[in-house]
N, C-alpha and C. Protein backbone atom coordinates (compact mmCIF):
# COMPACT_ATOMS: atom_id res chain seq x y z
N UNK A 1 -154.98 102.51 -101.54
CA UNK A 1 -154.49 101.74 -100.42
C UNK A 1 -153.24 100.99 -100.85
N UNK A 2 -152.07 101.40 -100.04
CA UNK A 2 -151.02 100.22 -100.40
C UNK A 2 -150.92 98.83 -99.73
N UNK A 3 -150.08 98.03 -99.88
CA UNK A 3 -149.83 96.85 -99.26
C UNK A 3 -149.39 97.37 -97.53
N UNK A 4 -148.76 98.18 -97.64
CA UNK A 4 -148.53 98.38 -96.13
C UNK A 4 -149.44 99.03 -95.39
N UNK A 5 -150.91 99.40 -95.92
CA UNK A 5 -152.09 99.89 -95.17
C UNK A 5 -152.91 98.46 -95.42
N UNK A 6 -152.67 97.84 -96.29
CA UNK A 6 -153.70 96.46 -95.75
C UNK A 6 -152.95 95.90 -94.70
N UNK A 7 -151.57 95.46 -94.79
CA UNK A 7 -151.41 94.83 -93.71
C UNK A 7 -151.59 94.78 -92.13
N UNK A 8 -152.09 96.23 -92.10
CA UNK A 8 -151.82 97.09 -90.60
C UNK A 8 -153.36 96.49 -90.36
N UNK A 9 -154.48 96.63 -91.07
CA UNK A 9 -156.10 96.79 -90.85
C UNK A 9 -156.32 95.56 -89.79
N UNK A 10 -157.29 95.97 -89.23
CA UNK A 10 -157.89 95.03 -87.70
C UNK A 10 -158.09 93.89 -88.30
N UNK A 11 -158.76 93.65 -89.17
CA UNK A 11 -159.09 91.94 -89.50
C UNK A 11 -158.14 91.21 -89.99
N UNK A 12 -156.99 91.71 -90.22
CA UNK A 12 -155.12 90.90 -90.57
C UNK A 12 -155.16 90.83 -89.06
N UNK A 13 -154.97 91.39 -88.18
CA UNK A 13 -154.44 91.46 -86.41
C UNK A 13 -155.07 90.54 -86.44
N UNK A 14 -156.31 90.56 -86.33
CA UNK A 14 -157.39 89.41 -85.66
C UNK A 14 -156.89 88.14 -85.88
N UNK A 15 -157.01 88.12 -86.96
CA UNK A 15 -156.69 86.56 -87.99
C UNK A 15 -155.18 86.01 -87.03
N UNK A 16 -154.61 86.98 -87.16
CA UNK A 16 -153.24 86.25 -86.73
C UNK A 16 -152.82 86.70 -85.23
N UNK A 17 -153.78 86.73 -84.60
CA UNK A 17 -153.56 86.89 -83.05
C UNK A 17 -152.98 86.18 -82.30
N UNK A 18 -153.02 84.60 -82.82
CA UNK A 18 -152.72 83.17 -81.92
C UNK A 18 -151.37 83.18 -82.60
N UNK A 19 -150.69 84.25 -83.41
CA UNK A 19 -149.62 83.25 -84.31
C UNK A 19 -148.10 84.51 -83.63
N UNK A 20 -148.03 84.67 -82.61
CA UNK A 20 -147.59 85.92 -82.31
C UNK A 20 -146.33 85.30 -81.25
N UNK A 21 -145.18 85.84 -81.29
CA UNK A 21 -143.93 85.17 -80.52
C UNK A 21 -144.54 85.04 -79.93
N UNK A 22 -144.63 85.71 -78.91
CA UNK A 22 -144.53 85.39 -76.84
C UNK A 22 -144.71 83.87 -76.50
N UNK A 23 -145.89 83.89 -76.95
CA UNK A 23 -147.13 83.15 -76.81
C UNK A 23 -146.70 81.47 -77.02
N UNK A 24 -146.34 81.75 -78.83
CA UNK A 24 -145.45 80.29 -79.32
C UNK A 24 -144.30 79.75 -78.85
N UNK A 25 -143.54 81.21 -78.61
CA UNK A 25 -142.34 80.61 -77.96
C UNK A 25 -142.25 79.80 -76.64
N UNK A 26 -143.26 80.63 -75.82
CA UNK A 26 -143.46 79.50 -74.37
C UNK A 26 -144.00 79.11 -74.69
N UNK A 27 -144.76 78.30 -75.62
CA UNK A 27 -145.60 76.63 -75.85
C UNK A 27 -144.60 75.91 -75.92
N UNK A 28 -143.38 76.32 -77.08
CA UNK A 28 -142.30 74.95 -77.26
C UNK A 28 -141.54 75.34 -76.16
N UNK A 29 -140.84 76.39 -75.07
CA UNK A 29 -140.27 76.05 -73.66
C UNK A 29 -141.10 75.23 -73.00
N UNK A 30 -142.00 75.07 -73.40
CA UNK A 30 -143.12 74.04 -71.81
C UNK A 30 -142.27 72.65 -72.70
N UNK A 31 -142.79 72.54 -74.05
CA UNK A 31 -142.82 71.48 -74.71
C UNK A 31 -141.31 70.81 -74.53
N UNK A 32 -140.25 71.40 -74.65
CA UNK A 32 -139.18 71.13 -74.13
C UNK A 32 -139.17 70.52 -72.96
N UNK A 33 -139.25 71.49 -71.99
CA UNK A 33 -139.32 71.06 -70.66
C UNK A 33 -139.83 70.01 -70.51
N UNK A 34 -141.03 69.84 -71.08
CA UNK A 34 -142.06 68.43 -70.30
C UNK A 34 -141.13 67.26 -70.73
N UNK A 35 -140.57 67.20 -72.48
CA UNK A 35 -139.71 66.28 -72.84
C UNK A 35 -138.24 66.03 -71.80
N UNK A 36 -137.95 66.79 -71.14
CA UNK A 36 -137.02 66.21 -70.35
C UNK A 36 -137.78 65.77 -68.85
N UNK A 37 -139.00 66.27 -68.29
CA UNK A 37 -139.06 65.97 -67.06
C UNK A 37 -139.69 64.26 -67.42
N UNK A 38 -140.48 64.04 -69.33
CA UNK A 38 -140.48 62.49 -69.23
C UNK A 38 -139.37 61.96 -69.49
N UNK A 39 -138.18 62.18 -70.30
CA UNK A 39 -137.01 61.60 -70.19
C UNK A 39 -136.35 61.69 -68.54
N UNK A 40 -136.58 62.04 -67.55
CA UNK A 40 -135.80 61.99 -66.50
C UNK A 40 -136.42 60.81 -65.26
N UNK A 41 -138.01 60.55 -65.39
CA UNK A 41 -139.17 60.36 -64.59
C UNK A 41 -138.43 58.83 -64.38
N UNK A 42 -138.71 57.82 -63.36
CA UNK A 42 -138.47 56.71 -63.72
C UNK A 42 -139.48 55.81 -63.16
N UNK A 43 -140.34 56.23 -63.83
CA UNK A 43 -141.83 55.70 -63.88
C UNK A 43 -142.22 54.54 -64.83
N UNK A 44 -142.15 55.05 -65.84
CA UNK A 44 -143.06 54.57 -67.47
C UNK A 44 -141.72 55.16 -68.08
N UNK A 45 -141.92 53.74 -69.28
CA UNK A 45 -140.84 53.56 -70.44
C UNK A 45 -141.66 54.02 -71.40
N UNK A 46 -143.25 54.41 -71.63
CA UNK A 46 -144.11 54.92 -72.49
C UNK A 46 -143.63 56.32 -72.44
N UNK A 47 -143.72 56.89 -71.56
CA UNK A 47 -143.22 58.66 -71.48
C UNK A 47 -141.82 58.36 -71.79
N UNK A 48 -140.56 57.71 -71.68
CA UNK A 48 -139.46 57.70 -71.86
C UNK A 48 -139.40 57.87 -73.33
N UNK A 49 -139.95 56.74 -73.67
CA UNK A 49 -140.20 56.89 -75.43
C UNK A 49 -140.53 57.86 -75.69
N UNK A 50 -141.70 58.46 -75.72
CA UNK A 50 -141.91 59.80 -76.03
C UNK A 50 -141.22 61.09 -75.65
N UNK A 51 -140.25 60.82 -75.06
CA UNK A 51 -139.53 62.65 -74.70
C UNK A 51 -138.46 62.99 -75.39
N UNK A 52 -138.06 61.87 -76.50
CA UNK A 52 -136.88 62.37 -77.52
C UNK A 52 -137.91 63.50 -78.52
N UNK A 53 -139.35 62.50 -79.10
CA UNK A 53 -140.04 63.37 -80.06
C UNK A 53 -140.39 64.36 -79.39
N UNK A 54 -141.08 64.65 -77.87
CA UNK A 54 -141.47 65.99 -77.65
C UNK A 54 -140.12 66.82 -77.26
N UNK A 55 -139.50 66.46 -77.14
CA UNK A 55 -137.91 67.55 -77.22
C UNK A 55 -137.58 68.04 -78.70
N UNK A 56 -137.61 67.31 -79.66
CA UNK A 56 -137.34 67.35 -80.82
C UNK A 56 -138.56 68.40 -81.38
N UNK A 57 -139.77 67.91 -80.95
CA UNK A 57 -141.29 69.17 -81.41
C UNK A 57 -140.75 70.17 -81.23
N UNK A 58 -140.34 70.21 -79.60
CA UNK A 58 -140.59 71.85 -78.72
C UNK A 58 -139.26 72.49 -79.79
N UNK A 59 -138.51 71.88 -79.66
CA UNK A 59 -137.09 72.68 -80.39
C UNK A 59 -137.14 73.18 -81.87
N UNK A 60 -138.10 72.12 -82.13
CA UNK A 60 -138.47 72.59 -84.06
C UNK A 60 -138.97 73.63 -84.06
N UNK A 61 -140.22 73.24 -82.83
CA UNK A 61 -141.25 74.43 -82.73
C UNK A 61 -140.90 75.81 -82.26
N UNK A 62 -139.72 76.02 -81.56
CA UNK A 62 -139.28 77.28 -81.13
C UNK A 62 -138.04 77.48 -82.20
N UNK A 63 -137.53 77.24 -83.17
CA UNK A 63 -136.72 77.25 -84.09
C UNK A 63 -137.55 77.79 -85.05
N UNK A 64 -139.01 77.60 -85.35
CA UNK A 64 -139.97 77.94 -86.26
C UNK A 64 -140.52 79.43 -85.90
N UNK A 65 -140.29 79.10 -84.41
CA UNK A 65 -141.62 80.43 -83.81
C UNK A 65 -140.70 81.68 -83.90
N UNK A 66 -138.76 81.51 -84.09
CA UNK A 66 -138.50 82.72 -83.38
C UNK A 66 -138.11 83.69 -84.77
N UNK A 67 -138.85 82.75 -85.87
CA UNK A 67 -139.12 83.86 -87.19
C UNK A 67 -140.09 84.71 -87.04
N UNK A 68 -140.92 84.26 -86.05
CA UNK A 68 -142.39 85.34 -86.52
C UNK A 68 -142.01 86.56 -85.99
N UNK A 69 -143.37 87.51 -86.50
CA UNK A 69 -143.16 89.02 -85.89
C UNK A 69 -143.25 89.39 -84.57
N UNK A 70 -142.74 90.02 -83.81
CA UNK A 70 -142.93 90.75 -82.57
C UNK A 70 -144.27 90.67 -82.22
C-alpha cells in the first residue's frame, strides 16, 4: 500500500468530512456578513463591539478555509 492508497480509503473521507471547502467557506461568508449587519444595526453598542472581531474571524476564517482540498 502506498501513501496515496491510504489517503484515498473511506475512514480518511469520513474523518475529514466537516473539513471540506464549500461548507467552511460559507460559514466565514455568513460570519462576515453577520459582522457587518452588527456593525450597521443601530440598536446595541454590544453587537457594535463585536462586529470588528466577527469580521476579522469570518475573514481569517475564509483566508484559512480557501487552502483546503476541493
Amino acid at each position: 500500500m502506498t501513501i496515496d492508497n491510504a489517503n484515498t480509503n473511506g475512514a480518511g473521507r469520513k474523518r475529514r468530512g466537516w473539513v471540506r471547502r464549500g461548507p467552511c467557506e460559507t460559514a466565514a461568508a455568513v460570519l462576515i456578513v453577520a459582522g457587518i449587519a452588527m456593525m450597521m444595526q443601530p440598536f446595541s453598542m454590544l453587537l457594535y463591539g463585536y462586529s470588528f472581531v466577527t469580521i476579522l474571524t469570518g475573514t481569517l476564517g475564509f483566508v484559512v478555509v480557501s487552502h483546503f482540498p476541493k
